[in-house]
N, C-alpha and C. Protein backbone atom coordinates (compact mmCIF):
# COMPACT_ATOMS: atom_id res chain seq x y z
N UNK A 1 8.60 -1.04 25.38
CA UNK A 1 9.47 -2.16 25.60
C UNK A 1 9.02 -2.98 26.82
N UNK A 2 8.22 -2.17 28.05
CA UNK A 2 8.45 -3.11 29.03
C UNK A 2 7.18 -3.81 29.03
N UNK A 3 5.90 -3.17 27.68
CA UNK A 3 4.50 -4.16 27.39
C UNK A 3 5.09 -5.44 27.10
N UNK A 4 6.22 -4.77 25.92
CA UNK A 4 6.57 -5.89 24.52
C UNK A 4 7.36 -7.69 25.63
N UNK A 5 7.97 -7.00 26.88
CA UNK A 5 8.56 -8.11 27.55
C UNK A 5 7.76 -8.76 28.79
N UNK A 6 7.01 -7.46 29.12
CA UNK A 6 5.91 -8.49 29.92
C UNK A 6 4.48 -9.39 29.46
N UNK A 7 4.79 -9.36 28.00
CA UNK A 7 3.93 -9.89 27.09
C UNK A 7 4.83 -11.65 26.80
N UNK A 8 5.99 -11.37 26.43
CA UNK A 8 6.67 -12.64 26.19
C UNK A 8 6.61 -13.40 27.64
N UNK A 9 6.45 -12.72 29.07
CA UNK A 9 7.06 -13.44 29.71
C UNK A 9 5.40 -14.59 29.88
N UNK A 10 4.17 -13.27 30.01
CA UNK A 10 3.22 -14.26 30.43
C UNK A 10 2.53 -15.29 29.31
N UNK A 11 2.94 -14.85 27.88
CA UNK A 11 2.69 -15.34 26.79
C UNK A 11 2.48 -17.44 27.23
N UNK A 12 3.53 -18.05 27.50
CA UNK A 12 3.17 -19.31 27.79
C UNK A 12 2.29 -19.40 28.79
N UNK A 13 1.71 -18.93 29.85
CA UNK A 13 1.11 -19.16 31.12
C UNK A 13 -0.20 -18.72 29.94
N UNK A 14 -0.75 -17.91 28.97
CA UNK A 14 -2.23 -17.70 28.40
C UNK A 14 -1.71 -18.90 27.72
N UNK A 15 -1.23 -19.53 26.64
CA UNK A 15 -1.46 -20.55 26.27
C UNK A 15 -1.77 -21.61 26.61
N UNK A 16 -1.26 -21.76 28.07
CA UNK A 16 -1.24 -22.95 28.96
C UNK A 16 -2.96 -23.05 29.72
N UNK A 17 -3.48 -21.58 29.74
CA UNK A 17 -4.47 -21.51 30.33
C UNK A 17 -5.59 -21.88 28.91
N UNK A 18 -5.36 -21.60 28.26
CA UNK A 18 -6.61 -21.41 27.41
C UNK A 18 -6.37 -22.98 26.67
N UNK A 19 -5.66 -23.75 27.05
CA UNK A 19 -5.98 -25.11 26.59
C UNK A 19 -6.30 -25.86 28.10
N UNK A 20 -5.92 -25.79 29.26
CA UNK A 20 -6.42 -26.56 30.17
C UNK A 20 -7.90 -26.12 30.82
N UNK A 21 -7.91 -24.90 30.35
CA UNK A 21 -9.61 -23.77 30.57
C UNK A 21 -10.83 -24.24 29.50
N UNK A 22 -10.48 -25.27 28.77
CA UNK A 22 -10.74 -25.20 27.28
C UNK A 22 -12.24 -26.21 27.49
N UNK A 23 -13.34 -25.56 27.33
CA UNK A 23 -15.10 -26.17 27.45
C UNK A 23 -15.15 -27.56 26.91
N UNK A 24 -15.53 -28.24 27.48
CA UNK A 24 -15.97 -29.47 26.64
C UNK A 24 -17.71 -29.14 25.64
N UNK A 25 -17.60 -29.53 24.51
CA UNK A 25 -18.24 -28.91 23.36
C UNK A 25 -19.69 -29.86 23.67
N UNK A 26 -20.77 -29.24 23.31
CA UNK A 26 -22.51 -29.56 23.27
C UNK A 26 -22.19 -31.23 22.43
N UNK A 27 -23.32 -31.96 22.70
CA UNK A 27 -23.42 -32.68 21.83
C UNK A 27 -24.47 -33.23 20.97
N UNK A 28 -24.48 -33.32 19.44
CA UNK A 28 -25.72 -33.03 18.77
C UNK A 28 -25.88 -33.86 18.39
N UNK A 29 -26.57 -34.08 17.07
CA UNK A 29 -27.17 -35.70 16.58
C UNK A 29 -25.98 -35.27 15.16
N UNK A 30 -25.93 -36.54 14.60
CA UNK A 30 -25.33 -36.28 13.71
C UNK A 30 -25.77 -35.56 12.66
N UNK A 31 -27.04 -35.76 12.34
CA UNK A 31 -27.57 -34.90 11.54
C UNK A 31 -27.94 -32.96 11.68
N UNK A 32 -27.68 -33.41 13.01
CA UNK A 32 -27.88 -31.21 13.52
C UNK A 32 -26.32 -30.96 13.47
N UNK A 33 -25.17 -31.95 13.91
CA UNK A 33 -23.80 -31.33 13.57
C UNK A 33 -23.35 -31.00 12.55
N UNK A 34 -23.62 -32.13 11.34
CA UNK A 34 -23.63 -31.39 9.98
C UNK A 34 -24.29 -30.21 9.46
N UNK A 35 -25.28 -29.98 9.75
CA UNK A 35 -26.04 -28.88 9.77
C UNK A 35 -24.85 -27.68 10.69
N UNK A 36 -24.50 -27.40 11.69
CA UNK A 36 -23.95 -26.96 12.18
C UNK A 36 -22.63 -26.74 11.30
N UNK A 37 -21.57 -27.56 11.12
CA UNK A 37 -20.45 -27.87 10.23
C UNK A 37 -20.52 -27.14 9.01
N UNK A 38 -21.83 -27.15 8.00
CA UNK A 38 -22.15 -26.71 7.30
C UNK A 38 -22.29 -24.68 7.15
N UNK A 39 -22.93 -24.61 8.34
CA UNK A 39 -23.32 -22.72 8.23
C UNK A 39 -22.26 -22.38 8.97
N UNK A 40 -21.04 -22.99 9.67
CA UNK A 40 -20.05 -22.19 10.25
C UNK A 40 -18.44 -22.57 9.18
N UNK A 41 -18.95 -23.03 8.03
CA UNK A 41 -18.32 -23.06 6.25
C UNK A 41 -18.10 -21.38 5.96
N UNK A 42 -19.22 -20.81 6.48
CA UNK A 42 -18.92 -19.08 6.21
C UNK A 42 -18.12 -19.10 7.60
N UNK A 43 -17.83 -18.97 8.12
CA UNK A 43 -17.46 -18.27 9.32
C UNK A 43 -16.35 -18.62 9.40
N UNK A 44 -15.11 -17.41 9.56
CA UNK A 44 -13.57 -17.12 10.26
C UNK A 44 -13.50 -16.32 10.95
N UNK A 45 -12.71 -16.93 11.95
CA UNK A 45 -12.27 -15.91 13.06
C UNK A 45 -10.40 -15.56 12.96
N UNK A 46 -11.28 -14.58 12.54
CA UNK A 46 -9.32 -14.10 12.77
C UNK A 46 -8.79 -13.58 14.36
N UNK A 47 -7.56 -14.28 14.95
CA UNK A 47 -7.53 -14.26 16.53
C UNK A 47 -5.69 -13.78 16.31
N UNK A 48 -5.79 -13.56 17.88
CA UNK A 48 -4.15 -13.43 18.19
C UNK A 48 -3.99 -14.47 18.92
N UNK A 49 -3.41 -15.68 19.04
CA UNK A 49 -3.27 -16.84 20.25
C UNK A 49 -3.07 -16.60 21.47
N UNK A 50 -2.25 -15.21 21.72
CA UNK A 50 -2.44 -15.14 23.11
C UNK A 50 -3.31 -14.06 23.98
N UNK A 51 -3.80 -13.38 23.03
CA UNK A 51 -4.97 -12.23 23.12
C UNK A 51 -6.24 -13.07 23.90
N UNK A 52 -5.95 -12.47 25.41
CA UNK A 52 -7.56 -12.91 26.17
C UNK A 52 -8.71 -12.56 25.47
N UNK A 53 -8.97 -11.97 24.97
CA UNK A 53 -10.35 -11.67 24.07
C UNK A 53 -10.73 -12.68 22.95
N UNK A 54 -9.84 -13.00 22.74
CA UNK A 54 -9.54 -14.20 21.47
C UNK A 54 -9.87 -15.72 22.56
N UNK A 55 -9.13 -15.55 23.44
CA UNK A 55 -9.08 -17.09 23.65
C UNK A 55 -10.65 -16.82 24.45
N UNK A 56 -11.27 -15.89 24.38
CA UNK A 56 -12.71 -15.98 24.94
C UNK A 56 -13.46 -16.49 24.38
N UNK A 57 -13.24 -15.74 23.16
CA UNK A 57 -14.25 -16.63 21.60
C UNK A 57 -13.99 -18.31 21.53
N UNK A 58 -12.90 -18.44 21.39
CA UNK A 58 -12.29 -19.79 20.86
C UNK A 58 -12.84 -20.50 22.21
N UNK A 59 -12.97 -19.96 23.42
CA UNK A 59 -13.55 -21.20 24.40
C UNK A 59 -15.21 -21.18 24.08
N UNK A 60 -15.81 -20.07 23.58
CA UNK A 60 -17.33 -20.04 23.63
C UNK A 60 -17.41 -21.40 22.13
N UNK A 61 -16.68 -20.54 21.09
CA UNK A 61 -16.91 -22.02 20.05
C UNK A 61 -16.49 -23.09 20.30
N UNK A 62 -15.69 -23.29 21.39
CA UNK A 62 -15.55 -24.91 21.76
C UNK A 62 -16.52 -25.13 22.44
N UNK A 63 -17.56 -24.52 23.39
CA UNK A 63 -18.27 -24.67 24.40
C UNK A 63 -19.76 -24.95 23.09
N UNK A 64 -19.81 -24.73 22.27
CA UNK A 64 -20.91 -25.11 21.23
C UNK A 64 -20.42 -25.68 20.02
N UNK A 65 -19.56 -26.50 20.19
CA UNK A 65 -18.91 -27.59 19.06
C UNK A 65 -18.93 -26.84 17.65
N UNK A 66 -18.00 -26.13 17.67
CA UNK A 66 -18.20 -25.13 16.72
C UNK A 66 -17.10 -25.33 15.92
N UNK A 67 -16.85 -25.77 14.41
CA UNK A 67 -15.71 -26.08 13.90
C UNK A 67 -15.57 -24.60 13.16
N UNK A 68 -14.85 -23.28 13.43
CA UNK A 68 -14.84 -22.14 12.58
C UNK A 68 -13.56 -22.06 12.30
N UNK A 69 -13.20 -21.97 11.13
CA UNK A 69 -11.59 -21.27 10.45
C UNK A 69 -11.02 -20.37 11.58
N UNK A 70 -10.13 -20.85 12.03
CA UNK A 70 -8.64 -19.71 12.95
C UNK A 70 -8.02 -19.18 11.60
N UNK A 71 -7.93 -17.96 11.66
CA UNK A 71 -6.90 -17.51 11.25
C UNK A 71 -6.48 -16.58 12.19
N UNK A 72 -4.72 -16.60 11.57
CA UNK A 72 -4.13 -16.04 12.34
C UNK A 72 -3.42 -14.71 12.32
N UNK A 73 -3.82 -13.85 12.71
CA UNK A 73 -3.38 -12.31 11.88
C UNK A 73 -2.52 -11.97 12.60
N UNK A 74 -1.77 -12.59 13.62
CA UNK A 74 -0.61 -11.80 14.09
C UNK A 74 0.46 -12.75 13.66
N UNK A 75 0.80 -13.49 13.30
CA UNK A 75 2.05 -14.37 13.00
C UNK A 75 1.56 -14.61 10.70
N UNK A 76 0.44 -14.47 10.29
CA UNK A 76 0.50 -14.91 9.49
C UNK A 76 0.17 -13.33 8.04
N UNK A 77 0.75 -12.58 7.08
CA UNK A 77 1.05 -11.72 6.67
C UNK A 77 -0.61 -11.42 5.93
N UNK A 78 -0.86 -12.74 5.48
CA UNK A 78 -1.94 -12.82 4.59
C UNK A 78 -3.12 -12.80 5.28
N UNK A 79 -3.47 -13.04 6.39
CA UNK A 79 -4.63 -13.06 7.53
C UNK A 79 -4.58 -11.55 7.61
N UNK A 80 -3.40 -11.14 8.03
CA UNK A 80 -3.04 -9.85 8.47
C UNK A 80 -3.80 -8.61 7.73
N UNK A 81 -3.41 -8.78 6.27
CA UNK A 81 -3.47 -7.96 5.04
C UNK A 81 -5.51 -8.25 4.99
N UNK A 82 -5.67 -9.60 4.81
CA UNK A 82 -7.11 -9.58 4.53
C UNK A 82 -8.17 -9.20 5.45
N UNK A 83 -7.85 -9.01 6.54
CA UNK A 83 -8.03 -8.48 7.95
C UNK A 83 -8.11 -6.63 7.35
N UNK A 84 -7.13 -6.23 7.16
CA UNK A 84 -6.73 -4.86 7.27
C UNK A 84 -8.15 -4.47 6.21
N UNK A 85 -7.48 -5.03 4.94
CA UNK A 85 -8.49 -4.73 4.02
C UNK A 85 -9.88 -4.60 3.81
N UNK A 86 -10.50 -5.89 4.56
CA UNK A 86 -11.76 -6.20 4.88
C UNK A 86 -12.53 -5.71 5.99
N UNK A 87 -11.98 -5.76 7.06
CA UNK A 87 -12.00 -5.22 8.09
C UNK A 87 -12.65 -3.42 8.25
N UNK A 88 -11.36 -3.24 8.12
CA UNK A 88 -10.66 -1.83 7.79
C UNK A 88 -9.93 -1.68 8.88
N UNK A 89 -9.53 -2.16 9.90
CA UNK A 89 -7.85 -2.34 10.91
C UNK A 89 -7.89 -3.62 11.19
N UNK A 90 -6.55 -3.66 12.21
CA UNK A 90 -6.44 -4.64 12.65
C UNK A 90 -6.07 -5.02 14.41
N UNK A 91 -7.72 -5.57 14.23
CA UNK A 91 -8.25 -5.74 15.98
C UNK A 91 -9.13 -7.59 15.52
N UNK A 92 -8.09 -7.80 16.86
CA UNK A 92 -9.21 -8.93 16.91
C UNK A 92 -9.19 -9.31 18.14
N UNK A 93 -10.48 -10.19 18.75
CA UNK A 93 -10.96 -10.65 17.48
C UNK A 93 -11.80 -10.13 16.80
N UNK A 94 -11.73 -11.15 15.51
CA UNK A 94 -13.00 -10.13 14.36
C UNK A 94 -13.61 -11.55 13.64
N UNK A 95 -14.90 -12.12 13.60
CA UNK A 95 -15.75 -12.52 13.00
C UNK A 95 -15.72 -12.10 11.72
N UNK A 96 -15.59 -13.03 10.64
CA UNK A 96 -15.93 -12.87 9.10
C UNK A 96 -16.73 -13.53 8.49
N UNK A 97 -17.86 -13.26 8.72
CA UNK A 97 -19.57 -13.65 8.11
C UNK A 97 -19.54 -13.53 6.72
N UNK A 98 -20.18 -14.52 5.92
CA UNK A 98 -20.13 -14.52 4.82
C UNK A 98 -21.90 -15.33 4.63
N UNK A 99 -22.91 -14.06 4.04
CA UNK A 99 -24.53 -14.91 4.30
C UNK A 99 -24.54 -15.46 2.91
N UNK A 100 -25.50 -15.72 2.65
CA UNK A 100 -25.86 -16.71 1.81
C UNK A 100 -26.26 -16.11 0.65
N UNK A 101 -26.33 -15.20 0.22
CA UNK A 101 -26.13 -14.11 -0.58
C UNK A 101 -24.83 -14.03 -1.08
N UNK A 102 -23.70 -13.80 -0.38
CA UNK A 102 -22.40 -13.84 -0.61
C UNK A 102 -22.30 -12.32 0.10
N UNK A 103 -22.92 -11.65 0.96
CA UNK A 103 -22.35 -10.64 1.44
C UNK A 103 -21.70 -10.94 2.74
N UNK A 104 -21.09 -10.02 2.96
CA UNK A 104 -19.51 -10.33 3.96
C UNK A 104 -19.80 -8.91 5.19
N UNK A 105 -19.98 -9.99 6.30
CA UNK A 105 -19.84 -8.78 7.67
C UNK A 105 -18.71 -8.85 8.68
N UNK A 106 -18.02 -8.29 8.88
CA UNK A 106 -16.81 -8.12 9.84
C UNK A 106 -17.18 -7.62 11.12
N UNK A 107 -17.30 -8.71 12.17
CA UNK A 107 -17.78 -8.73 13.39
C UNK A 107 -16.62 -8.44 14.52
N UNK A 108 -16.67 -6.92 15.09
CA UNK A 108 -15.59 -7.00 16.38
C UNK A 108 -16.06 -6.89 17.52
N UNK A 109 -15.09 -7.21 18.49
CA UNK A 109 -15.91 -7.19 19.59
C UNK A 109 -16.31 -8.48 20.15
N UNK A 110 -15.69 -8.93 21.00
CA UNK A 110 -15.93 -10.23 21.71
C UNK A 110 -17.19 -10.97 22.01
N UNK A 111 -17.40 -10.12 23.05
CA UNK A 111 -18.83 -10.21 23.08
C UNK A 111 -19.94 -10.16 22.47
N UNK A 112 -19.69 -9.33 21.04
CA UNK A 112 -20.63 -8.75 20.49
C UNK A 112 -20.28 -10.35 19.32
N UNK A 113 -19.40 -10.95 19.07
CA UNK A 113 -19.09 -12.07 18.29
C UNK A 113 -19.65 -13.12 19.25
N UNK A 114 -19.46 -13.29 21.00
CA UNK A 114 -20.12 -14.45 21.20
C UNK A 114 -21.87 -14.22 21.29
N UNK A 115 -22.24 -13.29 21.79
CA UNK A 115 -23.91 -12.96 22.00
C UNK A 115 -24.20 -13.70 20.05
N UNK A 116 -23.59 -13.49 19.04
CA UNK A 116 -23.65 -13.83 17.58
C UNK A 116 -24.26 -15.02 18.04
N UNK A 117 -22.96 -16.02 18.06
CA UNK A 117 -22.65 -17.55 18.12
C UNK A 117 -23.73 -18.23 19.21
N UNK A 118 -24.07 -17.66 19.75
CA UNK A 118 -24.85 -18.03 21.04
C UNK A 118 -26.22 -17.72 20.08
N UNK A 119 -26.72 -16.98 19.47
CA UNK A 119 -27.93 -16.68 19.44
C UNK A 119 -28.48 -17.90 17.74
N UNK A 120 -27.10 -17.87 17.24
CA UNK A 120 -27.00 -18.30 15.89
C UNK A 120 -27.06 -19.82 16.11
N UNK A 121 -26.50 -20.04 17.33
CA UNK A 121 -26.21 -21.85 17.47
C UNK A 121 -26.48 -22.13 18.85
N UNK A 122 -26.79 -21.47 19.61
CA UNK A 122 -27.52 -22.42 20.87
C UNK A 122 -28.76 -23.15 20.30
């Protein structure tokens, strides 16, 4: 009980931070952003909004103009479930790679999702 209330209390102060903290994004040619736009078509991140680990990712893909699917697995049942399933728990954040093949990798681990994004799109 006293996680569950010291979670609500700082809950607005991470929101507040992770939009005024928030990278201003690379800038590419139009033709490398589509390109970009295009291979991050596979890519979702399933996040918690107020989970620091989450808003780590979400500042690294803003920090490389990165348009990737949010989903949301703590407020939304169906993120949640496809998370669990795919996954196999539910931790995020978690990267959902989908190659060009059509095979599907479930990436956890913050770091181990930005060293990805960094190596995939710097």
């Amino acid at each position: 009980m006293f996680f569950r209330t010291l979670r609500l209390i700082l809950m607005p102060f991470m929101l507040l931070w992770a939009k005024l903290a928030m990278p201003k994004g690379v800038v590419r040619s139009a033709e490398a952003q589509r390109q970009v736009d295009q291979q991050c078509s596979q890519l979702a991140l399933y996040h918690f909004s107020t989970c620091p680990f989450c808003i780590k990712v979400r500042h690294e893909m803003a920090r490389l103009s990165l348009p990737i699917t949010l989903r949301d697995a703590q407020h939304d049942p169906e993120h949640r479930k496809a998370l669990l399933q795919g996954g196999g728990k539910i931790q995020t954040p978690c990267l959902h790679i989908t190659d060009a093949q059509g095979q599907v990798q479930w990436m956890y681990e913050s770091n181990d999702i930005i060293r990805y994004l960094q190596q995939r799109f710097s």
